[in-house]
Protein backbone atom coordinates (compact mmCIF):
# COMPACT_ATOMS: atom_id res chain seq x y z
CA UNK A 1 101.50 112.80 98.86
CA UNK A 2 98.71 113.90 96.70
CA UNK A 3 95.01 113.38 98.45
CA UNK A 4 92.31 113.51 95.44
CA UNK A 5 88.51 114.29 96.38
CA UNK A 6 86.55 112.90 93.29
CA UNK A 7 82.78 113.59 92.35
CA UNK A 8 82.43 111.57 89.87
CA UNK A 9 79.91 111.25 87.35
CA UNK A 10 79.78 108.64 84.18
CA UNK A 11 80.98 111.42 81.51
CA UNK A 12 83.48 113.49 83.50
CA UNK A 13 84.82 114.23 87.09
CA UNK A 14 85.45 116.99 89.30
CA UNK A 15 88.19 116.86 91.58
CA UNK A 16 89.64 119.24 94.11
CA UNK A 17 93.41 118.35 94.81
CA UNK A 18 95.94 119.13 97.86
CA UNK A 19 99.65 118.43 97.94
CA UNK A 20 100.21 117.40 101.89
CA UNK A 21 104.24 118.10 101.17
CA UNK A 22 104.35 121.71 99.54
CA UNK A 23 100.43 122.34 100.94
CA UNK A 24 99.26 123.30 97.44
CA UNK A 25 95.62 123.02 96.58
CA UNK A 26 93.74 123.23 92.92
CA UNK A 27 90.56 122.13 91.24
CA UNK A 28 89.85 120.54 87.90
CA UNK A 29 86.80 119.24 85.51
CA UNK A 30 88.28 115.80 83.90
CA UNK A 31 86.62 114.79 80.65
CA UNK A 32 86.30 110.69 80.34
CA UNK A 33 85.87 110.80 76.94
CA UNK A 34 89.20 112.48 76.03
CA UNK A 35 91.49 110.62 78.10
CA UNK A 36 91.87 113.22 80.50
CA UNK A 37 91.28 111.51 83.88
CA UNK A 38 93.95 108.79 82.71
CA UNK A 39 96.62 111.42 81.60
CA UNK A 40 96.39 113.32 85.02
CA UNK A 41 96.38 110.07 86.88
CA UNK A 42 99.31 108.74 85.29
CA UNK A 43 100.92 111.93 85.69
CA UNK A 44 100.84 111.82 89.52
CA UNK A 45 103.59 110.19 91.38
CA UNK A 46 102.24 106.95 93.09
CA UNK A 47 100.74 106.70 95.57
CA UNK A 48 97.62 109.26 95.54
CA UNK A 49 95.26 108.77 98.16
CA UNK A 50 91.28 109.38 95.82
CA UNK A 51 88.53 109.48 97.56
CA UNK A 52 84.72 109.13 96.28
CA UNK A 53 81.29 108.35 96.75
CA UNK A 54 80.09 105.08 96.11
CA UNK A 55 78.34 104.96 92.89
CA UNK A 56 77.32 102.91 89.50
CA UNK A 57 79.58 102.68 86.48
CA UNK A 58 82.77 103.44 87.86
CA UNK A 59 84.18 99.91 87.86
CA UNK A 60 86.74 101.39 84.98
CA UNK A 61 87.89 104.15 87.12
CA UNK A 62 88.63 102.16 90.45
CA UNK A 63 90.62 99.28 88.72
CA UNK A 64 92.41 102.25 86.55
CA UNK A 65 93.76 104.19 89.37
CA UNK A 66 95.21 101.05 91.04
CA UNK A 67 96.66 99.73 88.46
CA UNK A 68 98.49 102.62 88.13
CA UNK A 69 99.52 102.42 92.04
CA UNK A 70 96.84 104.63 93.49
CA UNK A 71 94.68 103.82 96.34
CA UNK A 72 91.10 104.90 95.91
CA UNK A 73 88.49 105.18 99.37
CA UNK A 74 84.89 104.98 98.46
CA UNK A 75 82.82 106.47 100.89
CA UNK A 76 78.79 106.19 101.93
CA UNK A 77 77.34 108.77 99.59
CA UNK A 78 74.31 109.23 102.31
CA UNK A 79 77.02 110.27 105.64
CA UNK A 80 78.97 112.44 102.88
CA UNK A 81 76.00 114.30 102.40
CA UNK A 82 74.96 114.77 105.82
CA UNK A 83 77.63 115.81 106.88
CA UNK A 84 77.89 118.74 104.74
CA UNK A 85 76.30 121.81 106.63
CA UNK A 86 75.66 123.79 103.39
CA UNK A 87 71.74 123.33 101.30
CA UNK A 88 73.82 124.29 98.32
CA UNK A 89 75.18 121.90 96.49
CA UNK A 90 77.71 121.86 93.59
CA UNK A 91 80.08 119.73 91.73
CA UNK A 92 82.92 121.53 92.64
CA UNK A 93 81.60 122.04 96.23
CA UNK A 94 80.98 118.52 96.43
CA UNK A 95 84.97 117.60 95.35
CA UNK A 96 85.81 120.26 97.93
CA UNK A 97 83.91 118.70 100.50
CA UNK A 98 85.39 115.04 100.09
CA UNK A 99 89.19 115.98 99.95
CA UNK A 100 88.19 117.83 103.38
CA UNK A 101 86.95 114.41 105.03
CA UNK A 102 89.71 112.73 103.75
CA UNK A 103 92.32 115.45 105.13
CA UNK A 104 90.06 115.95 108.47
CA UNK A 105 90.22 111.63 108.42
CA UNK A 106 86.29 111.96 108.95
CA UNK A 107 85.84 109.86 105.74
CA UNK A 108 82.97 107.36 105.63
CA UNK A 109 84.57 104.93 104.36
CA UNK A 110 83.14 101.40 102.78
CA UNK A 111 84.83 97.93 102.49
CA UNK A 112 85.11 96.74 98.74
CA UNK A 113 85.67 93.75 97.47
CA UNK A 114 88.90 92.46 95.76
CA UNK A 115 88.91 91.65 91.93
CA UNK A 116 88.03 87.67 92.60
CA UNK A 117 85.04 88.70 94.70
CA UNK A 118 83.71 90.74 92.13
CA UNK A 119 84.35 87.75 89.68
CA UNK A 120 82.75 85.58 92.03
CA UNK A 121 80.09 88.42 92.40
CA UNK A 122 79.33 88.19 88.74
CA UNK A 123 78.63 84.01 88.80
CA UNK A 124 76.47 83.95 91.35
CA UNK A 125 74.60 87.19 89.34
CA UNK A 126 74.85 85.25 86.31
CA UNK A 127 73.22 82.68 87.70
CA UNK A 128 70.60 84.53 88.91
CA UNK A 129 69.36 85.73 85.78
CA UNK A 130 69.30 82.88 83.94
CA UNK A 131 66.77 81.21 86.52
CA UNK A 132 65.01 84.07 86.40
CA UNK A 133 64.98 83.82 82.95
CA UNK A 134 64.31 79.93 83.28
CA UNK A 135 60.95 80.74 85.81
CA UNK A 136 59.84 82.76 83.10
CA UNK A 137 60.18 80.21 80.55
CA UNK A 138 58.19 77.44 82.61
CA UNK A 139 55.30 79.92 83.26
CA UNK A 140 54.95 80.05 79.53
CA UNK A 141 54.77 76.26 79.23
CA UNK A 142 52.35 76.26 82.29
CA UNK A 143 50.29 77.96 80.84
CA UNK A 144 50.06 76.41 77.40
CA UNK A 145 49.20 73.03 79.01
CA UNK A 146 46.88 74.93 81.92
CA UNK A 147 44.30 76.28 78.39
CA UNK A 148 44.49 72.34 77.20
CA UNK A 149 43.29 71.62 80.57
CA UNK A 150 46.08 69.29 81.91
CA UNK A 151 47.03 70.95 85.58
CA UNK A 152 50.19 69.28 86.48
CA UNK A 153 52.10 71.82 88.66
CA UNK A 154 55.29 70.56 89.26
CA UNK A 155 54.74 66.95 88.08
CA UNK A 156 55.01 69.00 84.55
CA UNK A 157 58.63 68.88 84.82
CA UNK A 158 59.08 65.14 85.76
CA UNK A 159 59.54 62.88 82.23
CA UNK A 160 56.21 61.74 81.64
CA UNK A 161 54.88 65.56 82.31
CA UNK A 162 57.10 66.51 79.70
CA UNK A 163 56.14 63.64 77.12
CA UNK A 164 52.39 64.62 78.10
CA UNK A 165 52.98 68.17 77.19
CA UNK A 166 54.76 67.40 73.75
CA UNK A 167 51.31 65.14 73.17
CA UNK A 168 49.14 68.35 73.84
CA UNK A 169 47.04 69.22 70.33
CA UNK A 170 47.92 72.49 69.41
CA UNK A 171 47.55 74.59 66.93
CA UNK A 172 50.49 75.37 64.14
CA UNK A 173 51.85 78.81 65.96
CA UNK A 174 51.25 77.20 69.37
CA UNK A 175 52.75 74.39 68.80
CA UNK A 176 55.82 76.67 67.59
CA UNK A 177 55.85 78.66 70.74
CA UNK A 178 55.67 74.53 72.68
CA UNK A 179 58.70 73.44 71.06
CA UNK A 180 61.00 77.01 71.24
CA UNK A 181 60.50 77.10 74.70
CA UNK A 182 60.98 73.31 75.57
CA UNK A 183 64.55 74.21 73.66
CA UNK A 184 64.87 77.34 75.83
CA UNK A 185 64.35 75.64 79.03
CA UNK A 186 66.52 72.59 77.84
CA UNK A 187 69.79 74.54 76.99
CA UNK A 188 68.67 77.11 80.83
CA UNK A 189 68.80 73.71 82.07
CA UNK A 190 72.43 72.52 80.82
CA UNK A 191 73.36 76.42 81.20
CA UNK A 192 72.69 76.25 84.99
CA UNK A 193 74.22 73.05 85.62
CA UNK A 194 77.31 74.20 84.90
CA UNK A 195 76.76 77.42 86.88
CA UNK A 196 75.97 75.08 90.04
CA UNK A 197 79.45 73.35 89.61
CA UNK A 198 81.05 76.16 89.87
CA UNK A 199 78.86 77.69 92.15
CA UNK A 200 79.66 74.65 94.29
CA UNK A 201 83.00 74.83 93.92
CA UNK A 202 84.06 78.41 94.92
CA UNK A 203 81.57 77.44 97.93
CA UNK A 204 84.02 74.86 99.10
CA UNK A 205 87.12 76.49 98.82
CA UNK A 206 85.84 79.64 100.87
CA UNK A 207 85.85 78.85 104.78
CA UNK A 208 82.75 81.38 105.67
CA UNK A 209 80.60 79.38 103.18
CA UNK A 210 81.48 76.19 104.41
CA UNK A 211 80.43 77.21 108.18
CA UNK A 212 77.16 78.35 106.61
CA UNK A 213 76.53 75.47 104.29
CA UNK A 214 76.70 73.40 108.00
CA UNK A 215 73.43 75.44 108.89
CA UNK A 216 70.28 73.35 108.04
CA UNK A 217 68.69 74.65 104.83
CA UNK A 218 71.39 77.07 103.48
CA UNK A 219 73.12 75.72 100.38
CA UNK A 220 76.24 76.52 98.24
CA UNK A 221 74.27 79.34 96.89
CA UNK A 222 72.89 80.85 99.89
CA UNK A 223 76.15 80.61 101.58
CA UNK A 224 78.40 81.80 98.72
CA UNK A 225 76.12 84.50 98.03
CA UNK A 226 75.72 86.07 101.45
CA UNK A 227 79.67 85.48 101.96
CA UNK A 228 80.27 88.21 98.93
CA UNK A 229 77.95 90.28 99.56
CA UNK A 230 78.59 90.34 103.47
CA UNK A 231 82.27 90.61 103.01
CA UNK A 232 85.16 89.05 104.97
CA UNK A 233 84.14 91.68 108.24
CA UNK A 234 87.42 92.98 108.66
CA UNK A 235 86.40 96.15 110.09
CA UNK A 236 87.31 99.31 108.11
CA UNK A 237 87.46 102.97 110.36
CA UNK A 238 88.36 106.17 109.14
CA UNK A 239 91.05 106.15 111.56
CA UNK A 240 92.96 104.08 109.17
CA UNK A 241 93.05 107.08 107.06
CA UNK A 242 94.94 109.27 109.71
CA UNK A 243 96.88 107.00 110.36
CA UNK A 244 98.19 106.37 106.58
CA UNK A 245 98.29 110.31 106.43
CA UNK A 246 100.63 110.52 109.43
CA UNK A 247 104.55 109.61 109.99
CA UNK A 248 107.32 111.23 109.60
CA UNK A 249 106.38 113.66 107.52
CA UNK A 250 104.68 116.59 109.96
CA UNK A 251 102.23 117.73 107.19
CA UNK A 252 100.71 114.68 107.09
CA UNK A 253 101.04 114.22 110.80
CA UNK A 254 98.66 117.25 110.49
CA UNK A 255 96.07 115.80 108.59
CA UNK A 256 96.15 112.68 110.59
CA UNK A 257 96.01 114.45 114.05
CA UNK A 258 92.15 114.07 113.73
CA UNK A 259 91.72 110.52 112.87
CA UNK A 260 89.74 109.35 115.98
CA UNK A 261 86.94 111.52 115.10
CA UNK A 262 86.40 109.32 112.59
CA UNK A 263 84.39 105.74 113.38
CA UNK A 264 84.11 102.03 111.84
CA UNK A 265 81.20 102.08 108.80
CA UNK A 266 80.91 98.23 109.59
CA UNK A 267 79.66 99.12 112.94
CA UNK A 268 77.10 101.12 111.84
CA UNK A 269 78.36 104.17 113.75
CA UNK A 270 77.77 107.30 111.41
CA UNK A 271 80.50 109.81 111.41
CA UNK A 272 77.27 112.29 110.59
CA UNK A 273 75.03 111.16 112.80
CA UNK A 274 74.32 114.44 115.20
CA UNK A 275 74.07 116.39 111.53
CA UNK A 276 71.90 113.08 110.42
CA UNK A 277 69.71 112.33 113.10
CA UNK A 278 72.11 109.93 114.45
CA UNK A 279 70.26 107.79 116.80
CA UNK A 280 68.53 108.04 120.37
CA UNK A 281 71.55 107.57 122.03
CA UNK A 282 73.66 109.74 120.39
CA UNK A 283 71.15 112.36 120.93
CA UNK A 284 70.68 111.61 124.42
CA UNK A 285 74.46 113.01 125.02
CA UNK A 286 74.10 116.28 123.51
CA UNK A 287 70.80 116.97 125.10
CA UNK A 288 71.31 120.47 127.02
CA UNK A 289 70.63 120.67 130.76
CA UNK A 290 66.95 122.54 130.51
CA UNK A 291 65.70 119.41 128.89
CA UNK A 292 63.97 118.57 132.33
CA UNK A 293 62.29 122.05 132.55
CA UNK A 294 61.23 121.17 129.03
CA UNK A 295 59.70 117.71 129.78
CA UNK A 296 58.19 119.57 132.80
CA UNK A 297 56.16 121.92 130.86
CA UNK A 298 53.92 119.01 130.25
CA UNK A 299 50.89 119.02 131.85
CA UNK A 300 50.07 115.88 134.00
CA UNK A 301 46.51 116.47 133.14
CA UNK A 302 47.11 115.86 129.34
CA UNK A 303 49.47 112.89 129.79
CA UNK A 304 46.46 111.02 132.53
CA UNK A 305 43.69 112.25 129.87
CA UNK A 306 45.16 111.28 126.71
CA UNK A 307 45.92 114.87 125.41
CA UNK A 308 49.04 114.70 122.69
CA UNK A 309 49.47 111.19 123.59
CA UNK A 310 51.50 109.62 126.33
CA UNK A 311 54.34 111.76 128.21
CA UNK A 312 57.34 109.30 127.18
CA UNK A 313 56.75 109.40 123.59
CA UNK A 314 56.05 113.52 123.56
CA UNK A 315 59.19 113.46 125.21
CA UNK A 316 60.83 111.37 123.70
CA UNK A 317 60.55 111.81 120.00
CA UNK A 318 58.97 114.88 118.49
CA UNK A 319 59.52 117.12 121.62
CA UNK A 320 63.11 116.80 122.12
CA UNK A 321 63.72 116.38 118.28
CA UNK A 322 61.90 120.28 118.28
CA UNK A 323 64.36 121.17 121.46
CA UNK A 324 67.11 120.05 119.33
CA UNK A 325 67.37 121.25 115.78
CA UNK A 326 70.58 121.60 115.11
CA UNK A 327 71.19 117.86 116.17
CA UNK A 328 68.39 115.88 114.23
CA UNK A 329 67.47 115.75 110.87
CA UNK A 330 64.37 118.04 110.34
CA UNK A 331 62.20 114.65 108.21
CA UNK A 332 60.22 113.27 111.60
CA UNK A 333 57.76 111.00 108.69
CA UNK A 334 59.14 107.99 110.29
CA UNK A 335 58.06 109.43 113.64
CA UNK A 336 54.49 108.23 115.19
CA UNK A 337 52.13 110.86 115.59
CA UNK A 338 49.84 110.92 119.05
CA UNK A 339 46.67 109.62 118.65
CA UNK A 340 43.75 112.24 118.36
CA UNK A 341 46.60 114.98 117.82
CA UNK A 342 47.13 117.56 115.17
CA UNK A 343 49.05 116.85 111.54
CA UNK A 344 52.37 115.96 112.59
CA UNK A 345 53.89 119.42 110.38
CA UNK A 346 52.06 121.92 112.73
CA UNK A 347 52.74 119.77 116.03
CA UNK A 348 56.32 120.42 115.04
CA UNK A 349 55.57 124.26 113.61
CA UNK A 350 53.73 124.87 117.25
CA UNK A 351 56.52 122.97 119.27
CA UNK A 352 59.01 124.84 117.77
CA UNK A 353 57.19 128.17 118.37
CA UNK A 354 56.89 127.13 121.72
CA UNK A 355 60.62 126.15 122.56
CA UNK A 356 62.05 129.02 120.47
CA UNK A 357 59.85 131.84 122.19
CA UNK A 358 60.36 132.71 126.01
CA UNK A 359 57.40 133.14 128.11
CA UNK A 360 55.58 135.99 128.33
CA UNK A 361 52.94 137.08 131.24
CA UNK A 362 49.72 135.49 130.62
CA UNK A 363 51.49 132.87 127.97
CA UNK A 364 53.94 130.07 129.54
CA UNK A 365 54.75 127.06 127.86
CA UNK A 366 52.91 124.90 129.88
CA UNK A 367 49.71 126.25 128.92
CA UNK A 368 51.19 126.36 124.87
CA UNK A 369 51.77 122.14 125.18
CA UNK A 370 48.39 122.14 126.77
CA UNK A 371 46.73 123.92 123.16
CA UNK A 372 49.06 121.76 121.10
């Protein structure tokens, strides 16, 4: 079985390949242009597992390579990147990286829709425009009648506002611009009728929209809309992966024997999130055992005066985030910073002088927090 790691771009592709039966490895640069992705794809036995980041324009590519009998993973560009160690960052490192979350089955995968989603996707964009389009239309005619000094709001668009607004004196080019856009908004009109039937329609047929449509205030639009955009939640974990990689065969048993590292996207459990940030909690079970002697080294005379702010949130956030680099993401901008405190960049540059250094005579950490 062929496993494909893809960074793909609009004009070309790099890909880094491995053969789990023979264990062969190789890299290539596909040009789109010159047919090249489509001859090597259709030169692979089916079925290939590809792997790639989620990203615009590829719609081509995905409904290519299964057509042809491939199955393609797209994964959360954002946990891809995290959880690549290396600052240094290449195309070909990049294809390299993905083929080794896909062999590792630490993958981040996403759910995608199926082709009549998408289809469905595109009506309910459709539609969208075209009120858009129809908002902007009625703004126009508001204010044409708004400089003739008839205010009518929405009573414009009720029969007699209309009649009153084709009475309005205007001048020859203003009067032009009066009638064009009464025959815009009359064919948006006819345009998005139709679009509501339909809209109405798919909303029936699809059991999550009618449960929503039973909520008070959510319509066929609402419901249909949130429905494709939410997805059916059928769960989808990277342990899926490992397990599609393993059987009989013992290479792939190999590259499926670490499946249950991996986690559900759906849930909103990062397979990155130590090498992310991650969040409290999944911070809270790496923290080493000196973290008491750290939150120690507080003085209880700057947490009852005020000093650096209170002792939980020192503790809490930027102090432990210092303790622990090589767990948390190094951008604290969405941390709070202590009132009547220094800039939050040399709290952090004097926290992590103070953690990193051991103490010398004269010089302990207690009295360091105390001058932070």
């Amino acid at each position: 079985m062929m496993i494909i790691g893809c960074d793909f771009h609009p004009s070309w592709q790099q890909i880094a390949w491995l053969d789990s039966e023979t264990g062969e490895t190789g890299e290539q640069k596909l040009v789109h242009a010159e047919g090249q992705a489509q001859q090597f794809y259709q030169a692979l036995i089916a079925p290939a597992l590809i792997g790639m980041e989620a990203t615009g324009n590829s719609q081509w590519f995905i409904e290519m390579v299964q057509e042809l009998g491939h199955e393609i993973w797209i994964g959360d560009a954002a946990q891809i990147r995290a959880s690549y160690v290396r600052k240094q960052k290449t195309d070909k490192r990049d294809a390299g990286h993905i083929l080794k979350l896909l062999v590792e089955g630490r993958f981040p995968r996403l759910w995608m829709p199926d082709a009549e989603q998408r289809d469905l996707r595109q009506l309910v964009l459709h539609r969208h425009k075209l009120v858009e389009i129809r908002s902007r239309v009625k703004n126009e005619l508001q204010q044409l009648s708004l400089n003739k000094g008839m205010q009518k709001k929405r009573a414009l668009w009720s029969q007699a506002g209309q009649q009153m607004l084709r009475e309005l004196p205007l001048k020859p080019w203003a009067s032009c611009r009066r009638e064009d856009l009464l025959g815009l908004l009359a064919m948006l009109d006819q345009q998005i009728g139709k679009l509501d039937q339909a809209v109405q329609r798919a909303a029936e047929q699809h059991p999550q929209a009618r449960l929503l449509m039973t909520q008070p205030g959510v319509g066929p639009n609402t419901a249909l809309a949130f429905v494709l955009t939410i997805g059916g939640g059928e769960p989808v974990s990277t342990g899926q992966a490992g397990g599609q990689l393993s059987g009989a065969d013992p290479a792939r048993g190999k590259f499926g024997g670490t499946a249950e590292a991996g986690c559900d996207h759906q849930a909103r459990q990062p397979v990155g999130a130590f090498v992310a940030g991650g969040s409290g909690a999944n911070r809270g079970a790496l923290r080493p055992q000196n973290e008491e002697a750290v939150c120690a080294s507080l003085p209880s005379e700057a947490e009852r005066s005020g000093e650096g702010g209170s002792g939980t949130q020192v503790s809490g956030t930027t102090l432990l985030d210092a303790a622990h680099t090589n767990t948390v993401s190094g951008d604290r901008s969405h941390r709070e910073q202590p009132g009547g405190a220094p800039g939050r960049r040399e709290l952090d540059r004097n926290l992590d002088w103070a953690l990193s250094h051991p103490a010398r005579a004269g010089c302990s950490h207690r009295r360091i927090m105390v001058d932070v």
